[in-house]
C-alpha atoms as a PDB file:
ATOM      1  CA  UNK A   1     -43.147 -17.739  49.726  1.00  0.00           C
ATOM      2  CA  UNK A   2     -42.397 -21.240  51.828  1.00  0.00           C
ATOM      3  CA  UNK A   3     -42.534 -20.976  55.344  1.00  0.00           C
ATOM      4  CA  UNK A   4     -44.809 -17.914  56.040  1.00  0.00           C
ATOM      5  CA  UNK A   5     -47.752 -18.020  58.160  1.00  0.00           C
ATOM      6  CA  UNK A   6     -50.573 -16.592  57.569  1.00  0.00           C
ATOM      7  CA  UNK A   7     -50.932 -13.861  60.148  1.00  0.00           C
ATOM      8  CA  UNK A   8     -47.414 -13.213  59.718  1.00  0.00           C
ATOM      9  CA  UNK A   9     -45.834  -9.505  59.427  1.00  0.00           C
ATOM     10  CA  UNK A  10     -42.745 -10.830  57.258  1.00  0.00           C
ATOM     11  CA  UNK A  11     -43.572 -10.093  53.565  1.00  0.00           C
ATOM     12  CA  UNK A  12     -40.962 -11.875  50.961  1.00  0.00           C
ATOM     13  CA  UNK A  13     -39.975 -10.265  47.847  1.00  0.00           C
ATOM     14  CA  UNK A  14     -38.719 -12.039  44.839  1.00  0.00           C
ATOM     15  CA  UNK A  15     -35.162  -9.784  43.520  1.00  0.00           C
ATOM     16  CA  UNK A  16     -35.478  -9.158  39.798  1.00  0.00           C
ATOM     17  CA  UNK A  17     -32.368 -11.242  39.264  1.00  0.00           C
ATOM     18  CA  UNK A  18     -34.175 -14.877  41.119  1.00  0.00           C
ATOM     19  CA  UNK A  19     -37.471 -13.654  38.760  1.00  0.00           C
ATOM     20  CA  UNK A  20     -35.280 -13.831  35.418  1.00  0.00           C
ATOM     21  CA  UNK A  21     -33.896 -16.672  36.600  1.00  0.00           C
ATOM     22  CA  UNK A  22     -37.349 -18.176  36.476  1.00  0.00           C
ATOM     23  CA  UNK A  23     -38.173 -17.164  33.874  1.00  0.00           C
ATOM     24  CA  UNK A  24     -35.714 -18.467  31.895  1.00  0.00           C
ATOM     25  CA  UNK A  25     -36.006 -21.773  32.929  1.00  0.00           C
ATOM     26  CA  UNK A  26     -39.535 -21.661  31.866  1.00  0.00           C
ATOM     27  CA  UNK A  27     -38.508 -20.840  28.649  1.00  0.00           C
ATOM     28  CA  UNK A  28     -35.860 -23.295  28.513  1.00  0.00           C
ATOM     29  CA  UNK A  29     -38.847 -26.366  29.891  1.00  0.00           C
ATOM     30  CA  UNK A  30     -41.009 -25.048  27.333  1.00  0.00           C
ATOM     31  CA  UNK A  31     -38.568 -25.580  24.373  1.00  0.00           C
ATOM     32  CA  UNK A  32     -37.510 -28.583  25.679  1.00  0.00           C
ATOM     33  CA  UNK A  33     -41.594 -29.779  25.353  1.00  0.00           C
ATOM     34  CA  UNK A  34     -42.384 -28.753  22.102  1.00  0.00           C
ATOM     35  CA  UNK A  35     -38.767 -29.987  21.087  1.00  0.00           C
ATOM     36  CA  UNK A  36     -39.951 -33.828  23.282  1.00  0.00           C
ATOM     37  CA  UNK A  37     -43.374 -33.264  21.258  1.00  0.00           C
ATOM     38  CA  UNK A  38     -41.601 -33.033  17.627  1.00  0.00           C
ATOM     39  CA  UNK A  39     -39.786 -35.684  18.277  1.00  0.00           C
ATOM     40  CA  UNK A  40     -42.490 -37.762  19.238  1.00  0.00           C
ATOM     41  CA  UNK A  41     -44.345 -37.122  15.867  1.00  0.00           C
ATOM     42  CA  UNK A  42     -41.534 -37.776  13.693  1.00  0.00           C
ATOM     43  CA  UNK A  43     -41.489 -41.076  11.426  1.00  0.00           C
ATOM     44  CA  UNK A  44     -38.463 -42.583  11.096  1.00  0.00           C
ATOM     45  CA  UNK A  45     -37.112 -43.229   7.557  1.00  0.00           C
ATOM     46  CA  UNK A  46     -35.618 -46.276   8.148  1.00  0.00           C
ATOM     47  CA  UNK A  47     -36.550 -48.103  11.049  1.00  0.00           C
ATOM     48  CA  UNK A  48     -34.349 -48.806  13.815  1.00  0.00           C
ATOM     49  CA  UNK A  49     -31.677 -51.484  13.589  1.00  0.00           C
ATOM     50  CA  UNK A  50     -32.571 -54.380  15.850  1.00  0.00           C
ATOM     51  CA  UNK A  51     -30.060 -56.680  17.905  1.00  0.00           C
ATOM     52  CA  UNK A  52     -30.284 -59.237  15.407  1.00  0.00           C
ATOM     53  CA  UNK A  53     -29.690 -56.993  12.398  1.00  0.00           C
ATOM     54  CA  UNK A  54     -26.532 -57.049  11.183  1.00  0.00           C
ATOM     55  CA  UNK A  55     -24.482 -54.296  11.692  1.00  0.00           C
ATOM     56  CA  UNK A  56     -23.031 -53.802   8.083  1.00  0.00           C
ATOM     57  CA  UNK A  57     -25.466 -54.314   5.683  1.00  0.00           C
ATOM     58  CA  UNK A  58     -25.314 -56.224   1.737  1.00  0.00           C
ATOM     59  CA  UNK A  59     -25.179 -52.891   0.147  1.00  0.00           C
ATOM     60  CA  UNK A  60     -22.587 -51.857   2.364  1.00  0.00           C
ATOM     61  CA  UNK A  61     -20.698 -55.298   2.003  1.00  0.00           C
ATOM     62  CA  UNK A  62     -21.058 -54.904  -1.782  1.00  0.00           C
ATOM     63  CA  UNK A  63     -19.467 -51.716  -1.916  1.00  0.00           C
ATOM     64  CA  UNK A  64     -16.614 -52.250   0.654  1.00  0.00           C
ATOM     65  CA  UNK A  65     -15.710 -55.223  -1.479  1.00  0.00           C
ATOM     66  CA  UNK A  66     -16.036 -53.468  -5.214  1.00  0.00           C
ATOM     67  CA  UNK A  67     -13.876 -50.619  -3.386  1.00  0.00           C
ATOM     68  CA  UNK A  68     -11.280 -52.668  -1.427  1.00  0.00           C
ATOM     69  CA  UNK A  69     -10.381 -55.181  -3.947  1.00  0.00           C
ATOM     70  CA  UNK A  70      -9.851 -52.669  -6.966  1.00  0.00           C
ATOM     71  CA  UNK A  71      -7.389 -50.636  -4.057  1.00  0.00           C
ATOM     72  CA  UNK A  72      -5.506 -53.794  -3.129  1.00  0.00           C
ATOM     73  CA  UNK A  73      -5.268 -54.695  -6.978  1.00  0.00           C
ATOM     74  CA  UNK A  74      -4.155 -50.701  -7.932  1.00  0.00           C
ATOM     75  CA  UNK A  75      -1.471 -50.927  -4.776  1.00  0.00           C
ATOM     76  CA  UNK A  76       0.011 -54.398  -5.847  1.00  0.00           C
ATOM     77  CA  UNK A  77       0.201 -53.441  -9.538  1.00  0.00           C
ATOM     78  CA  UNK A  78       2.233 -49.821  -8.221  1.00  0.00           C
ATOM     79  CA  UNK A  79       4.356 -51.631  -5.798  1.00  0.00           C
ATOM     80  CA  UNK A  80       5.259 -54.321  -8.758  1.00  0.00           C
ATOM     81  CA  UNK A  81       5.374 -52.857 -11.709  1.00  0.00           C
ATOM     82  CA  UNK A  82       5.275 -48.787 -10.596  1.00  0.00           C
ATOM     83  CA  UNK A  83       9.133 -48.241 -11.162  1.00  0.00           C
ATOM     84  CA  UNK A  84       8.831 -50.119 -14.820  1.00  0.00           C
ATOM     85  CA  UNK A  85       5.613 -48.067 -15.507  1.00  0.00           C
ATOM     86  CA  UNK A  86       6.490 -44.570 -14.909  1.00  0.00           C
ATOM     87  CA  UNK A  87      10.274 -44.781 -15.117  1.00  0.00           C
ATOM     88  CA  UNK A  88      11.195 -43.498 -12.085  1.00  0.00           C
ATOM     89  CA  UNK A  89      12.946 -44.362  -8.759  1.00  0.00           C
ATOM     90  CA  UNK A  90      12.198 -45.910  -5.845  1.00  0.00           C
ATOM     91  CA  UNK A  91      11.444 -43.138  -3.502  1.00  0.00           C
ATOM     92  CA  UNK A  92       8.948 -41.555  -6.262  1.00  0.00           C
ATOM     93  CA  UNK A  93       7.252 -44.941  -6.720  1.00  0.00           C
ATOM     94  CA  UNK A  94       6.680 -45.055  -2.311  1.00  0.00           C
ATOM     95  CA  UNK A  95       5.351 -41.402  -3.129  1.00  0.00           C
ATOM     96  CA  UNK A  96       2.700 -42.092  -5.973  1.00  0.00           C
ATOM     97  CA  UNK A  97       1.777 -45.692  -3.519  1.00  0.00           C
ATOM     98  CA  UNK A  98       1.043 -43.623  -0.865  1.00  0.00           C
ATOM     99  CA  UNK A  99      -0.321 -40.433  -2.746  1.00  0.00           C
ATOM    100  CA  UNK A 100      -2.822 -42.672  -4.681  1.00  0.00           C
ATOM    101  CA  UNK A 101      -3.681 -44.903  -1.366  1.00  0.00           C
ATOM    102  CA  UNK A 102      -4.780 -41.399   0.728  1.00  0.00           C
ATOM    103  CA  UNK A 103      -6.463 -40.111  -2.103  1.00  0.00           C
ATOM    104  CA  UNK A 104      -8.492 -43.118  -2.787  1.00  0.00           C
ATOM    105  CA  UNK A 105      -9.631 -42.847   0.674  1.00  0.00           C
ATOM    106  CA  UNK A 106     -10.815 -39.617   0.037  1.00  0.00           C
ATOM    107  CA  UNK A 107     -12.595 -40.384  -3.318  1.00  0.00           C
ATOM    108  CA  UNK A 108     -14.059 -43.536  -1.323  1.00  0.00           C
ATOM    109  CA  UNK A 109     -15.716 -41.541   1.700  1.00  0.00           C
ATOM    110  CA  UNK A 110     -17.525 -39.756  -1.167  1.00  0.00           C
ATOM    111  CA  UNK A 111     -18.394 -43.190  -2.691  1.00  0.00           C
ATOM    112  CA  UNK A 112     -19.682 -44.420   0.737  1.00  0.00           C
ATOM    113  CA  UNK A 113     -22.301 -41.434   1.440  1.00  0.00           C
ATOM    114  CA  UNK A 114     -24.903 -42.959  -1.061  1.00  0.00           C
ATOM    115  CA  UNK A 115     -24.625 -46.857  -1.425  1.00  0.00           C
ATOM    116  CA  UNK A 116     -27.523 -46.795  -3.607  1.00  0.00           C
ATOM    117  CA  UNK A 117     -27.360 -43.265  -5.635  1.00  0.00           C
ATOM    118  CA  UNK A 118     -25.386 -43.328  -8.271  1.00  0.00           C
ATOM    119  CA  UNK A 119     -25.022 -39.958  -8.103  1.00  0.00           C
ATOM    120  CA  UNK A 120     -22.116 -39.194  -5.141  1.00  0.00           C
ATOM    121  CA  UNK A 121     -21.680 -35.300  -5.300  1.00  0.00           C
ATOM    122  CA  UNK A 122     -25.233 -34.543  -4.819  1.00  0.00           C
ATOM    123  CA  UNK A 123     -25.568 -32.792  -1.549  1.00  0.00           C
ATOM    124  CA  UNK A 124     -21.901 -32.987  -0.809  1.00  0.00           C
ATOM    125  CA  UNK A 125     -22.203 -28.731  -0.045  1.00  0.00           C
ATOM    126  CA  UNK A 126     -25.283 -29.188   2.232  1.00  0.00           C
ATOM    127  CA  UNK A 127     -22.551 -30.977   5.124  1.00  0.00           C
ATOM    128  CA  UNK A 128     -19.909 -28.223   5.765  1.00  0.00           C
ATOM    129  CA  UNK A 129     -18.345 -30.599   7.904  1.00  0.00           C
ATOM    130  CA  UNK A 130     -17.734 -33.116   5.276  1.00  0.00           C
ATOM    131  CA  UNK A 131     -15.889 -30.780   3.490  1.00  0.00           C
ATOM    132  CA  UNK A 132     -13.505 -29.443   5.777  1.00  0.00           C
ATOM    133  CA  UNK A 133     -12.704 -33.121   6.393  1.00  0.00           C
ATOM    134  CA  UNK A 134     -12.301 -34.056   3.050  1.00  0.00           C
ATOM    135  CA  UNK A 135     -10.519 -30.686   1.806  1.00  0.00           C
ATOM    136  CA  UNK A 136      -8.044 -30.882   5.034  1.00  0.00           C
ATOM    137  CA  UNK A 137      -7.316 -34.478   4.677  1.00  0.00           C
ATOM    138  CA  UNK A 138      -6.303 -33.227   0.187  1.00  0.00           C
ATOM    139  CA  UNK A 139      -4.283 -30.225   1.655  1.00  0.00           C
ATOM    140  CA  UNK A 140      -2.067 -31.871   4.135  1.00  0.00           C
ATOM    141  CA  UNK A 141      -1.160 -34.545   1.846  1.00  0.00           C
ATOM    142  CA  UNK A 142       0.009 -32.039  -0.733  1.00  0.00           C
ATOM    143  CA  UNK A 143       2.191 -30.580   2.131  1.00  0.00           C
ATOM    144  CA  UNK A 144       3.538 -33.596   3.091  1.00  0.00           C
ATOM    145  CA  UNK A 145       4.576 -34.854  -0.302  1.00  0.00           C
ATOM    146  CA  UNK A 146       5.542 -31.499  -1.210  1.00  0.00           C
ATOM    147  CA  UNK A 147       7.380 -29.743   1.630  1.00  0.00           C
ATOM    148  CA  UNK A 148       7.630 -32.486   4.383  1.00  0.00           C
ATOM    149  CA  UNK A 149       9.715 -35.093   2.204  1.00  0.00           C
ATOM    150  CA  UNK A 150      11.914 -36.119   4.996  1.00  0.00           C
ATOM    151  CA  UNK A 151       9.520 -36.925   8.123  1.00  0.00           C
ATOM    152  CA  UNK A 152       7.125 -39.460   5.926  1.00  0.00           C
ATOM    153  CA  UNK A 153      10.537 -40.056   3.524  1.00  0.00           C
ATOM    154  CA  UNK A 154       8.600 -38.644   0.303  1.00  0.00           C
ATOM    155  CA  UNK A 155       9.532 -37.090  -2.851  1.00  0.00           C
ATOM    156  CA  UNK A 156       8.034 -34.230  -4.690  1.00  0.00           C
ATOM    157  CA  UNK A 157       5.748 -35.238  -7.327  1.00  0.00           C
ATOM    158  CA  UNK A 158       5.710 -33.499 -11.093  1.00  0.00           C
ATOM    159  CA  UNK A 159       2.442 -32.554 -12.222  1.00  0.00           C
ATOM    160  CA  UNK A 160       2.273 -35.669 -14.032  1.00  0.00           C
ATOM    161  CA  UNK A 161       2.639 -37.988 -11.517  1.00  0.00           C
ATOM    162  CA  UNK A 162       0.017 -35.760  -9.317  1.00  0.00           C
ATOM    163  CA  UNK A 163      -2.747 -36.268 -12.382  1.00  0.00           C
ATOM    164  CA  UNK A 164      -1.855 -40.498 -11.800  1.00  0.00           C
ATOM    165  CA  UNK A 165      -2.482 -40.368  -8.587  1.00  0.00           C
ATOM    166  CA  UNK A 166      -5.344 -38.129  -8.706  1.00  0.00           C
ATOM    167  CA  UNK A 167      -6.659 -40.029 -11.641  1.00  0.00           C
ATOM    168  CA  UNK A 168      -6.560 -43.780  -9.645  1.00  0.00           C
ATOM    169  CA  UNK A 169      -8.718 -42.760  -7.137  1.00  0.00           C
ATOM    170  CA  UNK A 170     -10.599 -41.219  -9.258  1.00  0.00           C
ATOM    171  CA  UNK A 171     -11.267 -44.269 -11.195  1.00  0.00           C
ATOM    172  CA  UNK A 172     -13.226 -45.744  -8.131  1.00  0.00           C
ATOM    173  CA  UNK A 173     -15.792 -43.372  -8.438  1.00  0.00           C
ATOM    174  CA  UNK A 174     -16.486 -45.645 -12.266  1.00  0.00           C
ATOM    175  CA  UNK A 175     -16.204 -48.988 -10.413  1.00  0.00           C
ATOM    176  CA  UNK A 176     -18.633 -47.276  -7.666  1.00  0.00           C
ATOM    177  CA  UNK A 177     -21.295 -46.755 -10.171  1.00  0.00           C
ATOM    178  CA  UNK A 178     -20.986 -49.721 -11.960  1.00  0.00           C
ATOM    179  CA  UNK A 179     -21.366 -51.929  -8.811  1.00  0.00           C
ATOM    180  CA  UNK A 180     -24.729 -49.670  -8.011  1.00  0.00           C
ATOM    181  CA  UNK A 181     -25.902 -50.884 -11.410  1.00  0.00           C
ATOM    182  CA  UNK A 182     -25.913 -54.237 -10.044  1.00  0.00           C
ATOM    183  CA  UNK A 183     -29.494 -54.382  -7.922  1.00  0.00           C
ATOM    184  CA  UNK A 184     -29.553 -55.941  -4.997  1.00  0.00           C
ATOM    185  CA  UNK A 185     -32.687 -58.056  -3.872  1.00  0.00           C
ATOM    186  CA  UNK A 186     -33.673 -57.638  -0.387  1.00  0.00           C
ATOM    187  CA  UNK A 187     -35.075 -60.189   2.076  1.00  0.00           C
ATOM    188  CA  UNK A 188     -38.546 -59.662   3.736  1.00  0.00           C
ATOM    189  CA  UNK A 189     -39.056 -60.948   6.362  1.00  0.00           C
END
């Protein structure tokens, strides 16, 4: 009611739509407080990474290492000796390289979300959007090795040489608990 004298005759009304309106931008400032307030009390787990902090840490260093070199050793010994090893052709060997590469990155984002559990599946069904990830990145790599052979130049796999590649990756999950056997001592500063 801006703008109205005192001894005026003009009376404003507020419409019922501009009073809802209100209102729910009250609500919305008073969620957005107690939401501010929350916050506030919180206590961080881990406390905030500082400039000079590095931005990968030893634990993740150890386990980028552990996981990289045992995938460039698995991908040299396939792209060497995979022909000689499974008997098969060329195109088939290219297939089970690249099969086994993909699904080692798959078995490696589960090794990544704990660096110090040794236990990797625990809470895996708590983050939906992990698994959609995880389960779309499996599915379209069984349809392009098994019905797309000619855009990524693949060829169908036997059930056989699906369990070897599934089995590789799998192995990193091993080499992923081993390396979290090996304590790390941390500096205080």
């Amino acid at each position: 009611m801006f703008g109205v004298k005192d001894k005026s005759n003009i009376v404003l009304v507020e419409d019922p739509i501009s009073q809802h309106k209100r209102l729910l931008e009250r609500r919305k400032n008073s969620k957005m407080e107690k939401a501010a307030k929350s916050i506030s009390e919180i206590s961080l787990e881990m406390p905030p990474v500082g400039r000079v902090e590095p931005l990968i840490t030893t634990l993740m260093w150890r386990n980028l290492i552990s996981q990289a070199l045992y995938q460039v050793m698995v991908q040299l010994v396939l792209e060497l000796r995979g022909r000689s090893i499974f008997h098969v052709t060329n195109k088939v060997k290219n297939t089970i390289i690249l099969n086994s590469f993909v699904l080692c990155q798959v078995f490696n984002e589960l090794n990544a979300r704990e660096l110090e559990n040794k236990n990797i599946i625990k809470g895996v069904g708590k983050n939906r959007l992990f698994i959609v990830i995880v389960s779309l990145t499996v599915v379209l790599q069984l349809v392009k090795v098994e019905f797309l052979k000619k855009i990524p130049n693949t060829e169908r796999l036997t059930w056989e040489q699906w369990g070897v590649c599934v089995s590789i990756p799998a192995l990193s999950w091993t080499i992923g608990v081993l390396v979290k056997c090996n304590p790390l001592v941390h500096k205080k500063n």
